[in-house]
N, C-alpha and C. Protein backbone atom coordinates (compact mmCIF):
# COMPACT_ATOMS: atom_id res chain seq x y z
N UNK A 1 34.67 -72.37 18.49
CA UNK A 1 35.15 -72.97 17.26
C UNK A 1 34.07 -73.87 16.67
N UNK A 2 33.02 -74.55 17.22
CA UNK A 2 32.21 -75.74 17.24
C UNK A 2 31.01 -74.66 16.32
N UNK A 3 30.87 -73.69 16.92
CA UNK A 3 29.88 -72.68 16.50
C UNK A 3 29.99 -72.43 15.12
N UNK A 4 31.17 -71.73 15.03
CA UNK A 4 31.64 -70.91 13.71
C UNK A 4 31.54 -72.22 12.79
N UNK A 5 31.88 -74.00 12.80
CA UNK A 5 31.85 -74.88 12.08
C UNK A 5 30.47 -75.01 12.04
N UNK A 6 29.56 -75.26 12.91
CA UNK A 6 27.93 -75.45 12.46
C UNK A 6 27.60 -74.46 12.07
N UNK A 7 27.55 -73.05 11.87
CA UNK A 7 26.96 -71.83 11.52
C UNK A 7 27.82 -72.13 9.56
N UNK A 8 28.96 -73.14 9.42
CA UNK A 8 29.44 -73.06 7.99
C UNK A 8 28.61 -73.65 6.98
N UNK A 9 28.45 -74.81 8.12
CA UNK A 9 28.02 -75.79 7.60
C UNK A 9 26.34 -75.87 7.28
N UNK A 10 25.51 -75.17 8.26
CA UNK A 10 24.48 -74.28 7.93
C UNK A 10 24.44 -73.36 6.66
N UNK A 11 25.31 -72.66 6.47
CA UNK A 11 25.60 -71.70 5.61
C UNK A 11 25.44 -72.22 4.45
N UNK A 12 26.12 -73.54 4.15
CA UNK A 12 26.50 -74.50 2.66
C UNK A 12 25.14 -75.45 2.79
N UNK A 13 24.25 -75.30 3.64
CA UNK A 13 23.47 -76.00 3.24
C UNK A 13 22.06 -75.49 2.67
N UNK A 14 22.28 -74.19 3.05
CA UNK A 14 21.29 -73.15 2.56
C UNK A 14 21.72 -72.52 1.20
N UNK A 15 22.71 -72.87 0.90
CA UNK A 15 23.34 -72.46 -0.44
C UNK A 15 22.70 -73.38 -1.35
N UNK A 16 22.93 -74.42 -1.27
CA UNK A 16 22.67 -75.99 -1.44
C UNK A 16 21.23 -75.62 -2.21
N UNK A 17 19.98 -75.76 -1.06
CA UNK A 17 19.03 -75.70 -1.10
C UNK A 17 18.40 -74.45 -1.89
N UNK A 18 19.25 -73.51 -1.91
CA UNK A 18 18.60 -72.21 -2.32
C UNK A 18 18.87 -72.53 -3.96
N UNK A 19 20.08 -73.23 -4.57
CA UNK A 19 20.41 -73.08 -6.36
C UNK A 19 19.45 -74.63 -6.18
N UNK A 20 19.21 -75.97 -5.44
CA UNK A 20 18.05 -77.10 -6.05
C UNK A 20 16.76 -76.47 -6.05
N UNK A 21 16.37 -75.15 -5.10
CA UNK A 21 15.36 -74.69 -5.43
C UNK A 21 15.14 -73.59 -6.99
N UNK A 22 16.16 -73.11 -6.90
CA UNK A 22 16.62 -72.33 -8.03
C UNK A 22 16.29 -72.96 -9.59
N UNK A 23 17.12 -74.35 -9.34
CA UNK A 23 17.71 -74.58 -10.97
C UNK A 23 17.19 -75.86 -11.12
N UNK A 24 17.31 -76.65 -10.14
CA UNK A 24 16.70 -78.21 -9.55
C UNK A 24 15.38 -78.77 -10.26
N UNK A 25 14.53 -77.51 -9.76
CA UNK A 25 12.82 -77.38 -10.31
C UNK A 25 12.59 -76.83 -11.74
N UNK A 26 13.57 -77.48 -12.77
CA UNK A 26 13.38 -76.73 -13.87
C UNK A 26 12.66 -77.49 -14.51
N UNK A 27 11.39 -77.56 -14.82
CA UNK A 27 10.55 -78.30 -15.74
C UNK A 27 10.88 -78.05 -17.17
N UNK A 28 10.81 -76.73 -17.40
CA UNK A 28 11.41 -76.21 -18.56
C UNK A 28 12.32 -76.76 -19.63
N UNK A 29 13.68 -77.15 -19.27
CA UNK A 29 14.87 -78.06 -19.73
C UNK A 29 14.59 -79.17 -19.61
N UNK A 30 13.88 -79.70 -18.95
CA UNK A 30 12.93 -81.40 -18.92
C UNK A 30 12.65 -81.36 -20.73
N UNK A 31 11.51 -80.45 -20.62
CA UNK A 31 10.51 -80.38 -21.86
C UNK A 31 11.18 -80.66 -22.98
N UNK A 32 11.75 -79.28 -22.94
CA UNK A 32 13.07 -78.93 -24.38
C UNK A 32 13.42 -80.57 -24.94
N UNK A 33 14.26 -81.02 -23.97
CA UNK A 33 15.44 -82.18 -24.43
C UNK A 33 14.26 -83.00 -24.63
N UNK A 34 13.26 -83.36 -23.76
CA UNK A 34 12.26 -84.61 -24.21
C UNK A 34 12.11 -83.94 -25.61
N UNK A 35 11.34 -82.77 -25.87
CA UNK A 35 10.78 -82.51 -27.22
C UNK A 35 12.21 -82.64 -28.10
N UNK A 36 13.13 -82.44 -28.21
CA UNK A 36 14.02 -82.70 -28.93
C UNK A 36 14.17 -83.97 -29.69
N UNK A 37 14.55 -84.87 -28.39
CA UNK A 37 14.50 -86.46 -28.27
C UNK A 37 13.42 -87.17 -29.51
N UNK A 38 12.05 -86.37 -28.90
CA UNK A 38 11.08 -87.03 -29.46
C UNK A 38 11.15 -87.01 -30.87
N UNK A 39 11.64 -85.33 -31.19
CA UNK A 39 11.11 -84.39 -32.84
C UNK A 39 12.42 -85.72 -33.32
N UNK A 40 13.55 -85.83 -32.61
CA UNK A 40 14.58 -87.21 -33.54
C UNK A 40 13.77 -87.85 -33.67
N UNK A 41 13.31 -88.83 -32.95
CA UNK A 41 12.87 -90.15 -33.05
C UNK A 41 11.77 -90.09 -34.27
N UNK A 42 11.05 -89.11 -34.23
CA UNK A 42 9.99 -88.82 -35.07
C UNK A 42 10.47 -89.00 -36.67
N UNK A 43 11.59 -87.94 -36.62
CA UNK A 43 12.42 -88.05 -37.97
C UNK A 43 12.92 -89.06 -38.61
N UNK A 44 13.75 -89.86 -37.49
CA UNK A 44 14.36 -91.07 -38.47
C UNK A 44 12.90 -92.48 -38.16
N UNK A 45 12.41 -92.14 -37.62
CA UNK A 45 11.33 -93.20 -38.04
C UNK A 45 10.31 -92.67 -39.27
N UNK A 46 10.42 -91.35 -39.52
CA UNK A 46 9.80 -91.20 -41.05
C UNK A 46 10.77 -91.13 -42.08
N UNK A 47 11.98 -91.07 -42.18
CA UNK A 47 12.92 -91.72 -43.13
C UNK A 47 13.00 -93.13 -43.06
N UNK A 48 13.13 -93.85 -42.49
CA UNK A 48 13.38 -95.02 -42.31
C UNK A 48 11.68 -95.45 -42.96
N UNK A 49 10.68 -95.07 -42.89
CA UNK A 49 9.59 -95.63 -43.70
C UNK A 49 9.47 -94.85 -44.87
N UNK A 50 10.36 -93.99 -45.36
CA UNK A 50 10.50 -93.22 -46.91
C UNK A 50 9.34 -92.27 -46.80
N UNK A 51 8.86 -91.66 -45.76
CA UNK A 51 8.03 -90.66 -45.74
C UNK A 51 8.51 -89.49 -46.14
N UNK A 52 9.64 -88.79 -46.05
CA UNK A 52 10.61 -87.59 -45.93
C UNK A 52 10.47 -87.55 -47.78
N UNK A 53 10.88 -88.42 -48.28
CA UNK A 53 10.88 -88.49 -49.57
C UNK A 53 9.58 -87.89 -50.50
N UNK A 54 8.76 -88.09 -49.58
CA UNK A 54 6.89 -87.93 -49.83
C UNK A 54 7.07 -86.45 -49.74
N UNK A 55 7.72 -85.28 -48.57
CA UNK A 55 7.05 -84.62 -47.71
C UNK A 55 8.26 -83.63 -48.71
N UNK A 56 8.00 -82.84 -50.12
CA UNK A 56 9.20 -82.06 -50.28
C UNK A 56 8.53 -80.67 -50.17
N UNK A 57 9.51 -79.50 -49.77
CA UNK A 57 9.45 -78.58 -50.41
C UNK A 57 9.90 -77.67 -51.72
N UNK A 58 9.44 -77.29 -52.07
CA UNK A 58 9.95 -76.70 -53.64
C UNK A 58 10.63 -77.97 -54.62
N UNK A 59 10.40 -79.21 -54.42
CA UNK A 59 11.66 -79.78 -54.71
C UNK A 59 12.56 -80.28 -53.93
N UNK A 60 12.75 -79.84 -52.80
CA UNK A 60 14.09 -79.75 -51.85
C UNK A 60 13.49 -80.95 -50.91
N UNK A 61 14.68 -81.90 -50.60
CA UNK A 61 14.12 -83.04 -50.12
C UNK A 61 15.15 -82.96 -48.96
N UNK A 62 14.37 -82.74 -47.64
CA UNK A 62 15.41 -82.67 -45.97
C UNK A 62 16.08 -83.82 -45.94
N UNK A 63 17.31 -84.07 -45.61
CA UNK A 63 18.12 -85.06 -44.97
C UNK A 63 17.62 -85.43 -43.69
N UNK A 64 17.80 -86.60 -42.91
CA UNK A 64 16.75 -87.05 -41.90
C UNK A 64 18.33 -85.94 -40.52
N UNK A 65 19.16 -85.84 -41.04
CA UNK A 65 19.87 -85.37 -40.35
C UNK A 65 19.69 -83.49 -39.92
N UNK A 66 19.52 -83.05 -41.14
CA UNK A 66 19.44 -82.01 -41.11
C UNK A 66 18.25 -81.24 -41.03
N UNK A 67 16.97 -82.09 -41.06
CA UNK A 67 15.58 -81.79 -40.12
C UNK A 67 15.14 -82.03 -38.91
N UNK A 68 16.15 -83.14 -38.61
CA UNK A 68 16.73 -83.23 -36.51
C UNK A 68 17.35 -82.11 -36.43
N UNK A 69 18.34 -81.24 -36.89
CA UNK A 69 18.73 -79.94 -36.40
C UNK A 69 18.03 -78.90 -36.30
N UNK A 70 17.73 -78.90 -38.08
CA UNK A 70 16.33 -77.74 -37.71
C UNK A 70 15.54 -78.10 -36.76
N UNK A 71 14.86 -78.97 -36.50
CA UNK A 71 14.22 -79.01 -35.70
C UNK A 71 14.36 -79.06 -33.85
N UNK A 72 15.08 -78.98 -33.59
CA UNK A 72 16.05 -78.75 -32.28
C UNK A 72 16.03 -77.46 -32.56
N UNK A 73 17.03 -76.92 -32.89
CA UNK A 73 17.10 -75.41 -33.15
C UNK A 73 15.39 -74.87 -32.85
N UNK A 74 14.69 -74.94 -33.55
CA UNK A 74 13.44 -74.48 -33.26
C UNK A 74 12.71 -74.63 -32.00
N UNK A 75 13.00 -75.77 -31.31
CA UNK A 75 12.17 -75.97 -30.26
C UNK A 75 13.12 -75.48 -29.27
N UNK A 76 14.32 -75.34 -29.43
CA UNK A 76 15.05 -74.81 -28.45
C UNK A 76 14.86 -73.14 -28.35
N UNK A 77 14.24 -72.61 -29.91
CA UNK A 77 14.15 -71.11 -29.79
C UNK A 77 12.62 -71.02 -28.96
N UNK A 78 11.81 -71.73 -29.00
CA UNK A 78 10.49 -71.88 -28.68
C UNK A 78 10.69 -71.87 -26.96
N UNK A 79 11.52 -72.57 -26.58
CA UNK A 79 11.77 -72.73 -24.75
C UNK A 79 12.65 -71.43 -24.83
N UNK A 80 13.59 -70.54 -25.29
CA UNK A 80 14.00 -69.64 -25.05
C UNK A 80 12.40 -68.09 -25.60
N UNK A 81 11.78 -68.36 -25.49
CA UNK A 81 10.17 -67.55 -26.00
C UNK A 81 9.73 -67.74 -24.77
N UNK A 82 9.88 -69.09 -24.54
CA UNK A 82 8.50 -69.07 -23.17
C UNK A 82 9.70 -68.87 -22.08
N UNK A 83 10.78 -68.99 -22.02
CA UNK A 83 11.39 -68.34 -20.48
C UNK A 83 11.26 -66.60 -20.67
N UNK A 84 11.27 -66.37 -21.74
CA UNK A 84 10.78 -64.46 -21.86
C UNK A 84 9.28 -64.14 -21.32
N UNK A 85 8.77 -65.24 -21.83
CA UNK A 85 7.44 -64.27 -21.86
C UNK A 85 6.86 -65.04 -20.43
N UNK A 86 7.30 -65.64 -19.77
CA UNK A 86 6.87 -66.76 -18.55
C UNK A 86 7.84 -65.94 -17.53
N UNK A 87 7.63 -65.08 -16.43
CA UNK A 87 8.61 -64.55 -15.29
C UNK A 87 8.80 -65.59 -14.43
N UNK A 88 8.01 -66.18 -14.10
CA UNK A 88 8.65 -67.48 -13.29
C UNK A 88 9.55 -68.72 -13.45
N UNK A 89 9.70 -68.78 -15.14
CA UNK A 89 10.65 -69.81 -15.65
C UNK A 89 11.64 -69.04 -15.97
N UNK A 90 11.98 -67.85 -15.72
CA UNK A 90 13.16 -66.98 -16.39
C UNK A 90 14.29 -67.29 -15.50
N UNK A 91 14.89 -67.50 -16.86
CA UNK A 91 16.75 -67.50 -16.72
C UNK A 91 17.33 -67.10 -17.50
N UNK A 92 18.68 -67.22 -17.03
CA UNK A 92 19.54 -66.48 -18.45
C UNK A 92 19.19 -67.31 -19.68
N UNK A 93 19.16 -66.67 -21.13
CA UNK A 93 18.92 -67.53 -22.19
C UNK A 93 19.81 -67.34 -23.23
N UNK A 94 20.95 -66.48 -23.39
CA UNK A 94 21.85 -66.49 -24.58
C UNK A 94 22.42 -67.52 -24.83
N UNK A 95 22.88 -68.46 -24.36
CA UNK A 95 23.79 -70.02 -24.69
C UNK A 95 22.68 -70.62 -25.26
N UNK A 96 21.68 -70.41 -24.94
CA UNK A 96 20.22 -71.38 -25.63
C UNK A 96 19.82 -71.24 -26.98
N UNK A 97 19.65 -69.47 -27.18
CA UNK A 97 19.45 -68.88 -28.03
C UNK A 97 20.85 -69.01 -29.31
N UNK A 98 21.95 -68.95 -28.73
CA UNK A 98 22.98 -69.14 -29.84
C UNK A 98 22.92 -70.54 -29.63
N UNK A 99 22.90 -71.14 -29.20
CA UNK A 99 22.94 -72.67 -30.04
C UNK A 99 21.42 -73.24 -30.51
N UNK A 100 20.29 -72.54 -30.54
CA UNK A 100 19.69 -72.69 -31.13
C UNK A 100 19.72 -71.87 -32.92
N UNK A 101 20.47 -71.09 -32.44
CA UNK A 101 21.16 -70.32 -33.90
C UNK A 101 21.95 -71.17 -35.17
N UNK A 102 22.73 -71.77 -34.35
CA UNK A 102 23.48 -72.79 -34.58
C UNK A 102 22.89 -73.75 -34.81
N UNK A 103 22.11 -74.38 -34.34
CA UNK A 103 21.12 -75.63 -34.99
C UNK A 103 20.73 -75.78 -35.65
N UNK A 104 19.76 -74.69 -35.80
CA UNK A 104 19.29 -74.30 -37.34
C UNK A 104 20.33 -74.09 -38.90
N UNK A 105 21.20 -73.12 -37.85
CA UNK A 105 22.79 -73.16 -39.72
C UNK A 105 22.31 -74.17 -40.38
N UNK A 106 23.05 -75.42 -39.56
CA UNK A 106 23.40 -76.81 -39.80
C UNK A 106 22.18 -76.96 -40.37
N UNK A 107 20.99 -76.95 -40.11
CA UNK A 107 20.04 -77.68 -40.82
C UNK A 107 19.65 -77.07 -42.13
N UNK A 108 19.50 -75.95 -42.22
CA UNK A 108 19.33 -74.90 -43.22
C UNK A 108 21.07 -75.29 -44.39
N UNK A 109 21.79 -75.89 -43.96
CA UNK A 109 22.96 -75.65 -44.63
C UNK A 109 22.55 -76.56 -46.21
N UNK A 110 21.88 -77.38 -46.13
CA UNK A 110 21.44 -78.02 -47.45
C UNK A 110 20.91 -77.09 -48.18
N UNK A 111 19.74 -76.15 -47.79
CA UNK A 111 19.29 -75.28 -48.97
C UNK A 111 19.73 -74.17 -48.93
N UNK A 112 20.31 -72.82 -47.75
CA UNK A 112 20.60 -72.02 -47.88
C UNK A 112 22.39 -72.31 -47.95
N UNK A 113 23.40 -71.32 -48.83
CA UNK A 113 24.27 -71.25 -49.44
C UNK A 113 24.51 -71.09 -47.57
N UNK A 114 25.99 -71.92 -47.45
CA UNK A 114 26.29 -71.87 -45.98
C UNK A 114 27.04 -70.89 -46.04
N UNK A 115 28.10 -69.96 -47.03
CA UNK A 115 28.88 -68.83 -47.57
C UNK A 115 28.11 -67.47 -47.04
N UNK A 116 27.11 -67.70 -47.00
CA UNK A 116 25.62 -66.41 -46.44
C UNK A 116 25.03 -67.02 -44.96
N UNK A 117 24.66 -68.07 -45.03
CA UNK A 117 24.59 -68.39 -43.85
C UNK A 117 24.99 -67.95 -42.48
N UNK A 118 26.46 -68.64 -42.52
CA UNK A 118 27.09 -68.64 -41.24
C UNK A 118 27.50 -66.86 -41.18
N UNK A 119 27.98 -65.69 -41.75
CA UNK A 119 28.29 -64.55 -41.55
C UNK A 119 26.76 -64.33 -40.71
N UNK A 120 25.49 -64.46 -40.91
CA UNK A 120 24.25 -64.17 -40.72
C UNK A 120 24.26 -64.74 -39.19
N UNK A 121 24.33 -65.71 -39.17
CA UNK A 121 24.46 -66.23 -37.87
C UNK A 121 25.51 -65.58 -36.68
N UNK A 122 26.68 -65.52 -37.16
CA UNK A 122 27.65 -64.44 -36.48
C UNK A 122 27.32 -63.52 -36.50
N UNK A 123 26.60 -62.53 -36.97
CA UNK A 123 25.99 -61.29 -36.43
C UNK A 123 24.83 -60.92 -35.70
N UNK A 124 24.12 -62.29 -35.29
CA UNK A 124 23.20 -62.10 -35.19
C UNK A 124 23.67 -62.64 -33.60
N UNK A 125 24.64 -63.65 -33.49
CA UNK A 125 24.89 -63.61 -32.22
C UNK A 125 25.63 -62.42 -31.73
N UNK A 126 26.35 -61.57 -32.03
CA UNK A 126 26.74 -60.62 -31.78
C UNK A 126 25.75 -59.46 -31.62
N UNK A 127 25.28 -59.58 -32.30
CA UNK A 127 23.96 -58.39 -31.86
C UNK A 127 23.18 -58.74 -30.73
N UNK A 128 23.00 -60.18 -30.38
CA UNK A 128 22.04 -60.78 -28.90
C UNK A 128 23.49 -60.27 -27.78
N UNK A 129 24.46 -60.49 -27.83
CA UNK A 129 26.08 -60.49 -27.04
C UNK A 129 25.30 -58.78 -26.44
N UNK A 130 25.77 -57.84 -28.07
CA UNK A 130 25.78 -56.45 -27.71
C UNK A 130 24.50 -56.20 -26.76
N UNK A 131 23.63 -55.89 -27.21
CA UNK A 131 22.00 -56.06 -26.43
C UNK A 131 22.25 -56.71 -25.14
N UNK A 132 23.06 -57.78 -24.73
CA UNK A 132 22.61 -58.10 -23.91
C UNK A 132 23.24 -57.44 -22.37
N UNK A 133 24.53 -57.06 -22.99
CA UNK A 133 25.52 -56.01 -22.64
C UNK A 133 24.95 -54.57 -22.05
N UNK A 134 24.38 -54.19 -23.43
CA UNK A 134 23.26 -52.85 -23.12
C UNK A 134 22.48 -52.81 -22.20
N UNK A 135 21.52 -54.01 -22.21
CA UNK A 135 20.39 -53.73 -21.68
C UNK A 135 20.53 -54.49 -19.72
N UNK A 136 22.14 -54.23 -19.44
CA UNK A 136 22.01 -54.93 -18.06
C UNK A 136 22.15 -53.86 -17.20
């Protein structure tokens, strides 16, 4: 009986060790959220000194809110690039990839018509869903 309890308890500790070696060592998701963190901080300290106001396109002047999304969204599609093209940082990436989909909407929702938008976005996660379905 003493056996079968240390051989369990062995068992759960190699489990243990095998997903902190797994998921534990992710430098990767470090990066992301720091670069996230940072691309904010970056933003509302250039609104807050009226830089954003300086920096237009076409005319179109970003909300300090809605260039923290875009910009998340992007760096989050950028860490879902390098877990593809990197075999040793690979993991699953669809939750990454659709909410980096999603990040972007929101930020894009000031200049692109959100009526076109969001259908675009729903198919496009559905097409990563289907594909991903396919290709297992």
């Amino acid at each position: 009986m003493s056996d079968e309890k240390a051989n369990e308890k062995e068992e759960e500790k190699t489990a243990e060790k095998s997903w902190d070696e797994k998921w534990g060592r992710d430098p990767v998701s470090s990066v992301i959220w720091a670069g996230i963190l940072v691309w904010a901080g970056l933003v509302l300290l250039a609104g807050n000194l009226g830089l954003l106001e300086a920096i237009a396109f076409d005319g179109i002047i970003f909300e300090d809110w809605a260039l923290i999304f875009l910009g998340a969204g992007v760096i989050l599609l950028l860490g879902v690039l390098f877990r593809l093209a990197v075999p040793s940082y690979r993991r699953p990436v669809t939750g990454n990839l659709i909410f980096a989909f999603i990040l972007i909407a929101i930020g894009l929702g000031d200049i692109v018509d959100v009526g076109l938008l969001w259908p675009l976005i729903i198919i496009a996660i559905g097409v990563i869903v289907l594909l991903r379905g396919l290709l297992r």
